[in-house]
PDB file of N, CA and C in Angstrom:
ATOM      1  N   UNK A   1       0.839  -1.172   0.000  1.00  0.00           N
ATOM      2  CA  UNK A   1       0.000   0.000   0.000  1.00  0.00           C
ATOM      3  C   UNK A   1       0.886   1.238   0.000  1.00  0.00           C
ATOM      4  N   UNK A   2       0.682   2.399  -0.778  1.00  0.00           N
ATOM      5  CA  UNK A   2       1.333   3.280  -0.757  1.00  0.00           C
ATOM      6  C   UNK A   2       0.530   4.476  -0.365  1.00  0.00           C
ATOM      7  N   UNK A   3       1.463   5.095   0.425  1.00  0.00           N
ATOM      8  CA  UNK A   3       1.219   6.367   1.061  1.00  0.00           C
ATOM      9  C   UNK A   3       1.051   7.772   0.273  1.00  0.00           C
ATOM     10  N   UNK A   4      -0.141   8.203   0.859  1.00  0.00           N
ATOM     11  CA  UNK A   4      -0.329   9.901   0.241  1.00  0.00           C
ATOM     12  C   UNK A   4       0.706  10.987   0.612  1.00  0.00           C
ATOM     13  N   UNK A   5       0.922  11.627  -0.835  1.00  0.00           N
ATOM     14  CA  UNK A   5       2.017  12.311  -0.704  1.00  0.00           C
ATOM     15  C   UNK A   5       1.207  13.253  -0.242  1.00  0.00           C
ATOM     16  N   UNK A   6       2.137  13.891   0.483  1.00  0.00           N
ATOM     17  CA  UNK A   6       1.690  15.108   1.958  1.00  0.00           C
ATOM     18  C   UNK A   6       2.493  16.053   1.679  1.00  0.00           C
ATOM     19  N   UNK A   7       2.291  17.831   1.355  1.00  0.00           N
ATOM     20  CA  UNK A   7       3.163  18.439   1.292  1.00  0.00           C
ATOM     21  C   UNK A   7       3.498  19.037   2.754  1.00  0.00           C
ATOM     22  N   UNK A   8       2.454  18.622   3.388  1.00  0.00           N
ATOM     23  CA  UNK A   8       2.657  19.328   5.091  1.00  0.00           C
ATOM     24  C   UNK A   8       4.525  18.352   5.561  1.00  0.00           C
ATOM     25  N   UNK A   9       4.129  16.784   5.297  1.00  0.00           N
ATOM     26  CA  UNK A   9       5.355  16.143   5.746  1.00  0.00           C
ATOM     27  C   UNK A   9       6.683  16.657   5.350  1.00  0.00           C
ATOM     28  N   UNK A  10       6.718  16.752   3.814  1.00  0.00           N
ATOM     29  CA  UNK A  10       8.014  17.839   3.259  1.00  0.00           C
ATOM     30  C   UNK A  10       8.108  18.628   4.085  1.00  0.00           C
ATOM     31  N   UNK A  11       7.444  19.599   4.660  1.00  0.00           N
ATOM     32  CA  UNK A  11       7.655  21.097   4.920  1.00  0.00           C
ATOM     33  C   UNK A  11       8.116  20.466   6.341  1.00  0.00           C
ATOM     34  N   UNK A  12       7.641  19.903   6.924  1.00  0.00           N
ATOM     35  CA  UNK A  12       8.183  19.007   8.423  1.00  0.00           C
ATOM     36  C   UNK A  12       9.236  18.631   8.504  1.00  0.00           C
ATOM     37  N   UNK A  13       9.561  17.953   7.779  1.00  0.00           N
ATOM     38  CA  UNK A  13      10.982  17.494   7.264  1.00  0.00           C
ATOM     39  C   UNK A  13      12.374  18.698   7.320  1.00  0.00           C
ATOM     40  N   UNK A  14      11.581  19.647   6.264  1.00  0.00           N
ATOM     41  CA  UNK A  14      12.489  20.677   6.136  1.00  0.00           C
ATOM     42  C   UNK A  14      12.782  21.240   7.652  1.00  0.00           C
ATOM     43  N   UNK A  15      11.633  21.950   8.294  1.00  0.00           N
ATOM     44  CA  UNK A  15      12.112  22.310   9.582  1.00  0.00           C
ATOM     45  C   UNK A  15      12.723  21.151  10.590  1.00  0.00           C
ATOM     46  N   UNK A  16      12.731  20.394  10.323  1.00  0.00           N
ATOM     47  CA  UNK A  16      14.192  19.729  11.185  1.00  0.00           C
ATOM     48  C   UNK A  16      15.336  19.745  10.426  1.00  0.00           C
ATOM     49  N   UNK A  17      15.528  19.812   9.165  1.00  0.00           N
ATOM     50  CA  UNK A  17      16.584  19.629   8.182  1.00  0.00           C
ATOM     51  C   UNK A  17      17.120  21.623   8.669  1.00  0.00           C
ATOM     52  N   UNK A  18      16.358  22.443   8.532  1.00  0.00           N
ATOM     53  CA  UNK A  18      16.691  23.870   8.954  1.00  0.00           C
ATOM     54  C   UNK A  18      17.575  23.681  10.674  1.00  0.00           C
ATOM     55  N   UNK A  19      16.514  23.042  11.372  1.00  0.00           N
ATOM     56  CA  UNK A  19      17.046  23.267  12.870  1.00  0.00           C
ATOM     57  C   UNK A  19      18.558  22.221  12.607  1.00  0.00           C
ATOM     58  N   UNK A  20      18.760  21.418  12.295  1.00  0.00           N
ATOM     59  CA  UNK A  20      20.151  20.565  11.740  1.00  0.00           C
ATOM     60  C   UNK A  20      21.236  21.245  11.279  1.00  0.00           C
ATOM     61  N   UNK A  21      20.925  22.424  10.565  1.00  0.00           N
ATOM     62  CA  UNK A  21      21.712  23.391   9.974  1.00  0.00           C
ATOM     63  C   UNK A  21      22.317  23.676  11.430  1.00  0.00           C
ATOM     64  N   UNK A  22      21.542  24.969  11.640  1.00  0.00           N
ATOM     65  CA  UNK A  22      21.560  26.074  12.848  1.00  0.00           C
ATOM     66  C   UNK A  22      22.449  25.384  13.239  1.00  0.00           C
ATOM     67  N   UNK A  23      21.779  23.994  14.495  1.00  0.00           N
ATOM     68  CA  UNK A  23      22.848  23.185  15.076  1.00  0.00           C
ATOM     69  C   UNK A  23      24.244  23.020  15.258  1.00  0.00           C
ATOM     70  N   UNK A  24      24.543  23.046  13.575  1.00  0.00           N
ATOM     71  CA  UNK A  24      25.991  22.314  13.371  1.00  0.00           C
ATOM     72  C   UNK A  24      27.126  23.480  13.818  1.00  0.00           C
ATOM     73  N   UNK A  25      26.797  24.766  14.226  1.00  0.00           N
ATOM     74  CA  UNK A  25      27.645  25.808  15.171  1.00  0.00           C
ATOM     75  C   UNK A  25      27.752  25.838  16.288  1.00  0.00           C
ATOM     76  N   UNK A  26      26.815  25.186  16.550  1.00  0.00           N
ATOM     77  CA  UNK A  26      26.244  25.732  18.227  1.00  0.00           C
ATOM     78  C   UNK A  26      27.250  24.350  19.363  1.00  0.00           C
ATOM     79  N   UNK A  27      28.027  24.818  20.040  1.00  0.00           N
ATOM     80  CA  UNK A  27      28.725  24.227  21.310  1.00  0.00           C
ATOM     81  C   UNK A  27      27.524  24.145  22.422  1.00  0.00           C
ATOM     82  N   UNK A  28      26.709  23.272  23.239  1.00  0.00           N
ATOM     83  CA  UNK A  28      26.225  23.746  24.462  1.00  0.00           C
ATOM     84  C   UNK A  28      27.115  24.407  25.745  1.00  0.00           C
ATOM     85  N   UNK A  29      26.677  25.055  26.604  1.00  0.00           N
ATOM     86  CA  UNK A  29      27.458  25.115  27.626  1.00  0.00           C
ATOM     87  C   UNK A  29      27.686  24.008  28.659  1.00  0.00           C
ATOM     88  N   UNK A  30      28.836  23.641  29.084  1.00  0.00           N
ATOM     89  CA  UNK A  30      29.445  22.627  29.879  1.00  0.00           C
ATOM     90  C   UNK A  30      28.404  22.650  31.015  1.00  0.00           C
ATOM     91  N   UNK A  31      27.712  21.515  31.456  1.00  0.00           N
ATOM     92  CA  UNK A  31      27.486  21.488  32.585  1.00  0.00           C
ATOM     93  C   UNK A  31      25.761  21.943  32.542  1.00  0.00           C
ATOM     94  N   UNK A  32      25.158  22.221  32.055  1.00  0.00           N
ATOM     95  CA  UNK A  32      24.105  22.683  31.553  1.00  0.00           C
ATOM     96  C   UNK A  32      22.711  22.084  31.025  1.00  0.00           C
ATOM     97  N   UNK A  33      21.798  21.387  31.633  1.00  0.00           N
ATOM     98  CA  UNK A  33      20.756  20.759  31.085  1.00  0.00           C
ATOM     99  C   UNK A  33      20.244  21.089  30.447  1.00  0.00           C
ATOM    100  N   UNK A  34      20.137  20.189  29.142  1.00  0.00           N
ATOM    101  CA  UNK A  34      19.699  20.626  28.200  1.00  0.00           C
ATOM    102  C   UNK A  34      18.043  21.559  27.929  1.00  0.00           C
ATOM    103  N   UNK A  35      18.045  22.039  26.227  1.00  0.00           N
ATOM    104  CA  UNK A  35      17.137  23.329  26.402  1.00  0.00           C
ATOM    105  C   UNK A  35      16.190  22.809  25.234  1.00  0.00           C
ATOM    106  N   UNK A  36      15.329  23.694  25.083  1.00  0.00           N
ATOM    107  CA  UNK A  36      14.920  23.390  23.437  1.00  0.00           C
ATOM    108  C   UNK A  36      15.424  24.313  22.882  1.00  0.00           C
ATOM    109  N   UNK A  37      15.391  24.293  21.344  1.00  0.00           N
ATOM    110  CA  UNK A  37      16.166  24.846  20.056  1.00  0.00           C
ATOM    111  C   UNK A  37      15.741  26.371  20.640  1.00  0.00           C
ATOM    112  N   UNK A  38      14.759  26.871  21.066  1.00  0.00           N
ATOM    113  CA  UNK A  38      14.163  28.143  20.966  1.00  0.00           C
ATOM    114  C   UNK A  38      14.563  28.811  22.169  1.00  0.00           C
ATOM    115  N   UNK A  39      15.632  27.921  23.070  1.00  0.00           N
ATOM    116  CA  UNK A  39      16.078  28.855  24.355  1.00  0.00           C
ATOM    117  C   UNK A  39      17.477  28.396  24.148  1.00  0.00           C
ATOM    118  N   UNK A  40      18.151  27.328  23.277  1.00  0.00           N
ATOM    119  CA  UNK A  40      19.464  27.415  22.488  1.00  0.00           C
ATOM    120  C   UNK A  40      19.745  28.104  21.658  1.00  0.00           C
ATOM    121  N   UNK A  41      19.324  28.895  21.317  1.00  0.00           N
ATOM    122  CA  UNK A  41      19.563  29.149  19.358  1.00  0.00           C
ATOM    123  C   UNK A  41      19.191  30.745  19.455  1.00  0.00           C
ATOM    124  N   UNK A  42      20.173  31.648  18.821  1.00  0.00           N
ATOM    125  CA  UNK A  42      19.999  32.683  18.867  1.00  0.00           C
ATOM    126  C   UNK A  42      19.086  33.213  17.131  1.00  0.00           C
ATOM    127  N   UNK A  43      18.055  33.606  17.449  1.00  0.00           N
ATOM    128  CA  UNK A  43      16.985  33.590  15.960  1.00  0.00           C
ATOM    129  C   UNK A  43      16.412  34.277  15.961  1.00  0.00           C
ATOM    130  N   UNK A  44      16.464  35.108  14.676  1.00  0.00           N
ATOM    131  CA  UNK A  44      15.383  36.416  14.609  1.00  0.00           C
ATOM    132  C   UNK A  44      13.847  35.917  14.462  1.00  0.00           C
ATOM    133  N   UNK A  45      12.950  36.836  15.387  1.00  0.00           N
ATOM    134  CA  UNK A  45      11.693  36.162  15.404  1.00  0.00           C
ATOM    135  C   UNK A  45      11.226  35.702  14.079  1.00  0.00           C
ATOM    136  N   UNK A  46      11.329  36.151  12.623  1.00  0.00           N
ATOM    137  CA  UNK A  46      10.660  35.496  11.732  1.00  0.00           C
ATOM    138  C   UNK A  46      11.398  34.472  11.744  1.00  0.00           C
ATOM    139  N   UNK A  47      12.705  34.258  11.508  1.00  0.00           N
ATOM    140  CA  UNK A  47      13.136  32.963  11.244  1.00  0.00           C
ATOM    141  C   UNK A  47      12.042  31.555  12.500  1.00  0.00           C
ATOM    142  N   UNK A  48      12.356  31.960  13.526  1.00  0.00           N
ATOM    143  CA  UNK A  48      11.940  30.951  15.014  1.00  0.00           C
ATOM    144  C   UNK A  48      10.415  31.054  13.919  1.00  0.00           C
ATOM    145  N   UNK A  49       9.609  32.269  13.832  1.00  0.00           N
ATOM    146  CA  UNK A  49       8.479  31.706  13.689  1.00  0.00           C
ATOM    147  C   UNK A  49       8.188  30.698  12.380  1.00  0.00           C
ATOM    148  N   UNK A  50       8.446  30.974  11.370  1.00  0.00           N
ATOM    149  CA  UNK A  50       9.057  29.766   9.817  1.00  0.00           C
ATOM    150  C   UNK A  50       8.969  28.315  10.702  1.00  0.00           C
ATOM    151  N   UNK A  51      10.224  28.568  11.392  1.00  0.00           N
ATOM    152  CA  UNK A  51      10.498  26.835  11.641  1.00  0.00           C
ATOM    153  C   UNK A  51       8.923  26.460  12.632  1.00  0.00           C
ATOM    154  N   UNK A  52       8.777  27.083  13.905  1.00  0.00           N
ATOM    155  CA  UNK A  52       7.807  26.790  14.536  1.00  0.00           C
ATOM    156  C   UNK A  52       6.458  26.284  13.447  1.00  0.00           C
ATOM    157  N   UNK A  53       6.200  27.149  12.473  1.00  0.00           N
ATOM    158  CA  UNK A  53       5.303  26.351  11.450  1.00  0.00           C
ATOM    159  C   UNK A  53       5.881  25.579  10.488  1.00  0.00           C
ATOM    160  N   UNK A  54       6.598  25.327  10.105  1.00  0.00           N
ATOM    161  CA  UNK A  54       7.117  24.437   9.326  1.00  0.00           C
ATOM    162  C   UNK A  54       7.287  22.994  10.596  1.00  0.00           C
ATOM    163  N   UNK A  55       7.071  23.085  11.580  1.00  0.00           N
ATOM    164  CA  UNK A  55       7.307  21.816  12.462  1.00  0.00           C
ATOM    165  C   UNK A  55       5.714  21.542  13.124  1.00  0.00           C
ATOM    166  N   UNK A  56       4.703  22.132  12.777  1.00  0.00           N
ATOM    167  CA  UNK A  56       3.667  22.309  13.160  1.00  0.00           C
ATOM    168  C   UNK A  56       3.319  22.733  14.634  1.00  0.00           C
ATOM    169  N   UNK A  57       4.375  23.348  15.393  1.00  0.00           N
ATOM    170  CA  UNK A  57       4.237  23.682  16.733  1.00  0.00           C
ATOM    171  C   UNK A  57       3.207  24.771  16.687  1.00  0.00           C
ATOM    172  N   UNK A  58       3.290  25.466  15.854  1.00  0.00           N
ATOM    173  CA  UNK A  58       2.098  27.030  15.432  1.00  0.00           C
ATOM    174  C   UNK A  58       1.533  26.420  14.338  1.00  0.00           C
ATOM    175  N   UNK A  59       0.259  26.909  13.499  1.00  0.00           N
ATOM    176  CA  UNK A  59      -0.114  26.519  12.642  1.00  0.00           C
ATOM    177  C   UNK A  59       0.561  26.320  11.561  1.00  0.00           C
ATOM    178  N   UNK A  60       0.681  25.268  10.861  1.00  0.00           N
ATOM    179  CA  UNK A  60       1.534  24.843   9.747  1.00  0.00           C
ATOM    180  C   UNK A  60       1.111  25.916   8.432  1.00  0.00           C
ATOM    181  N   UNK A  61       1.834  25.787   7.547  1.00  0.00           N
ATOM    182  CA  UNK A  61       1.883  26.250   6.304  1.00  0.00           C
ATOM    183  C   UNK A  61       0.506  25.630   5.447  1.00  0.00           C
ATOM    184  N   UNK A  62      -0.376  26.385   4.455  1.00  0.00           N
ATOM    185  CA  UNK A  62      -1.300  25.373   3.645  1.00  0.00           C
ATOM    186  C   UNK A  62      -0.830  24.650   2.875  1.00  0.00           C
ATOM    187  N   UNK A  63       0.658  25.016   2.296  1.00  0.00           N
ATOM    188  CA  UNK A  63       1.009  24.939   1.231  1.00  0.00           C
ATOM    189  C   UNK A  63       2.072  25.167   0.810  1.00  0.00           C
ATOM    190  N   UNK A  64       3.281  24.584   0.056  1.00  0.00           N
ATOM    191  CA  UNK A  64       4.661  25.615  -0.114  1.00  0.00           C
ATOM    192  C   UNK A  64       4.667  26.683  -0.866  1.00  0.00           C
ATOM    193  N   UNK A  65       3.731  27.095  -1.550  1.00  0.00           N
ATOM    194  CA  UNK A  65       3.518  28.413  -1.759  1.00  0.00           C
ATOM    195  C   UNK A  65       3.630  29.383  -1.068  1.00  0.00           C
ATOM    196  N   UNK A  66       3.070  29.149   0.121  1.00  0.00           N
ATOM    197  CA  UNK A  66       2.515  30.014   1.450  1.00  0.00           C
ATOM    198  C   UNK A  66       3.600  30.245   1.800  1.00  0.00           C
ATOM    199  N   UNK A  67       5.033  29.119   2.373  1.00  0.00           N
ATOM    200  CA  UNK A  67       5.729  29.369   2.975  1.00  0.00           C
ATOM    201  C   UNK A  67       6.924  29.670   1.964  1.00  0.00           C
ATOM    202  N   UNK A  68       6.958  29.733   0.892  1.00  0.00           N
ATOM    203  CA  UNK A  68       7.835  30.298  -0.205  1.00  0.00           C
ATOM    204  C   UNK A  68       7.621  31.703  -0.029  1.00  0.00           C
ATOM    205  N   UNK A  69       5.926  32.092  -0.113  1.00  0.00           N
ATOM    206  CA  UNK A  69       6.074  33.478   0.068  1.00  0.00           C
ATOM    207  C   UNK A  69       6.567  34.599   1.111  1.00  0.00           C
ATOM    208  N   UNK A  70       6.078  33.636   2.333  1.00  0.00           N
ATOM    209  CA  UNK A  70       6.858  34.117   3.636  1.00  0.00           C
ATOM    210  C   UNK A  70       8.521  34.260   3.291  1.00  0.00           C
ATOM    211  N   UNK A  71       9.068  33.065   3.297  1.00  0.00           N
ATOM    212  CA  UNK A  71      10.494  33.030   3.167  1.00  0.00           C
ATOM    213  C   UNK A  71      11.076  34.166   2.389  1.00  0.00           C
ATOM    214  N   UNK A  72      10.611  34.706   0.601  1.00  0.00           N
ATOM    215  CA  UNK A  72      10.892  35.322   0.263  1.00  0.00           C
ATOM    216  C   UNK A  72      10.829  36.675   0.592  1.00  0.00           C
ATOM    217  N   UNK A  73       9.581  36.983   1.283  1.00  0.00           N
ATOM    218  CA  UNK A  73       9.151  38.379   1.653  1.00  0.00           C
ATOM    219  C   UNK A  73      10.336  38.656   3.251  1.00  0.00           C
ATOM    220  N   UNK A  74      10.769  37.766   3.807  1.00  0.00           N
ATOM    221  CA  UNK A  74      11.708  37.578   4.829  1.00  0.00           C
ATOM    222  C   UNK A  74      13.365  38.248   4.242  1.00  0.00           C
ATOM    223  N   UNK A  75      13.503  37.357   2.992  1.00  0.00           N
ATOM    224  CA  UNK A  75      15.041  37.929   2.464  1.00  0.00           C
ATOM    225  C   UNK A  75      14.760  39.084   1.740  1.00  0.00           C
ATOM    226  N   UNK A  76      13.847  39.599   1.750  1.00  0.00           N
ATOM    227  CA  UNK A  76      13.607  40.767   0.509  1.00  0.00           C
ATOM    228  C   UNK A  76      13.937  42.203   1.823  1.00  0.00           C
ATOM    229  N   UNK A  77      13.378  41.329   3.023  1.00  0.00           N
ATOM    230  CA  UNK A  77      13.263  43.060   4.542  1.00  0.00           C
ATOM    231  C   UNK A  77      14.784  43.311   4.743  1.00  0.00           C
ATOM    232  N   UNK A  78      15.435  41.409   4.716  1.00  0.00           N
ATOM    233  CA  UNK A  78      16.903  41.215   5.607  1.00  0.00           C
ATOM    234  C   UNK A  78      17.646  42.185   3.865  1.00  0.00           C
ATOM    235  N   UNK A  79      17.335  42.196   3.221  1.00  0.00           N
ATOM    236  CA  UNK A  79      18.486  43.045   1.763  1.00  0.00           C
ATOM    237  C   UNK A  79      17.593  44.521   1.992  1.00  0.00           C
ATOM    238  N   UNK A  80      16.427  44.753   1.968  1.00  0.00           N
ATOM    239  CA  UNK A  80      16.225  46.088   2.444  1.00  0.00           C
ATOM    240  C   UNK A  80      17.060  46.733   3.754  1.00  0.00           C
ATOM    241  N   UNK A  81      17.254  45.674   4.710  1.00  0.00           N
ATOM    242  CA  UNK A  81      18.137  46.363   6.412  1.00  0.00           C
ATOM    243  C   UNK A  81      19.080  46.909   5.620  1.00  0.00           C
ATOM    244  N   UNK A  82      19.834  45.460   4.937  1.00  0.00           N
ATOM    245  CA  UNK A  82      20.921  45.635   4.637  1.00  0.00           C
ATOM    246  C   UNK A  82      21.302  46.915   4.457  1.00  0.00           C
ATOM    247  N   UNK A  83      20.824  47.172   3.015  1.00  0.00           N
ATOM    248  CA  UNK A  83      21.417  48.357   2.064  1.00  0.00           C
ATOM    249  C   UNK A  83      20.981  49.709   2.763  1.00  0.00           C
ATOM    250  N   UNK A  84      20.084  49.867   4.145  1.00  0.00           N
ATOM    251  CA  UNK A  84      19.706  51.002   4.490  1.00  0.00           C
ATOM    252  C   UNK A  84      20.993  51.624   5.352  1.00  0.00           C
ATOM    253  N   UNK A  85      21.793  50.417   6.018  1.00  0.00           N
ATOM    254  CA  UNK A  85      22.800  50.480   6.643  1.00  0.00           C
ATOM    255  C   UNK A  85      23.773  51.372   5.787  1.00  0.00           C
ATOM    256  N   UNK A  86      24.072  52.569   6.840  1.00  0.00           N
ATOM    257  CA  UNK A  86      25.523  53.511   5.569  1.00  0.00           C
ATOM    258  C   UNK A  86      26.702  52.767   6.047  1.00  0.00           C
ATOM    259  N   UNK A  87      27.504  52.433   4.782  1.00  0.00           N
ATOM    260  CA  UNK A  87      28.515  52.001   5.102  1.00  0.00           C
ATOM    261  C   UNK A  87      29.725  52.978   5.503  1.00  0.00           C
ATOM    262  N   UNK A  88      30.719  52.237   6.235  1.00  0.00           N
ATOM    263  CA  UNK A  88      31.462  53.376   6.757  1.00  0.00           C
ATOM    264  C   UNK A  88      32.886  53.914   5.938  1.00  0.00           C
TER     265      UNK A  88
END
């Protein structure tokens, strides 16, 4: 029997494949019981909020459309900061 392809599971996937990224910098501190990703991980609120729906902790995405558009409208603010910044 084969299984219905789910685009919610992709997008699930991805947010652990994202939090895997992050991860691969991060040292814990010695001695320290462990945390979740969201009191480890230093993250600008859109990013935390992306993954939080992409993992279904907040309402998931309908669609990768949805969260394509988020994502993009996300790098479009972070190149607007950017370039508002005068360089020195």
């Amino acid at each position: 029997m084969k299984r219905r392809v789910e685009p919610a599971s992709d997008l699930y996937a991805l947010g652990h494949f994202f939090l895997f990224l992050l991860y691969t910098g991060y040292t814990p501190p010695e001695n320290q019981p462990e945390r979740s990703w969201e009191e480890e991980l230093t993250l600008q609120p859109e990013v935390s909020s992306m993954i939080r729906r992409l993992l279904h902790i907040d309402q998931g995405y309908a669609d990768v459309d949805e969260w394509l558009h988020e994502l993009k409208a996300f790098i479009r603010n972070q190149k607007m900061k950017k370039s508002s910044i005068p360089s020195s």
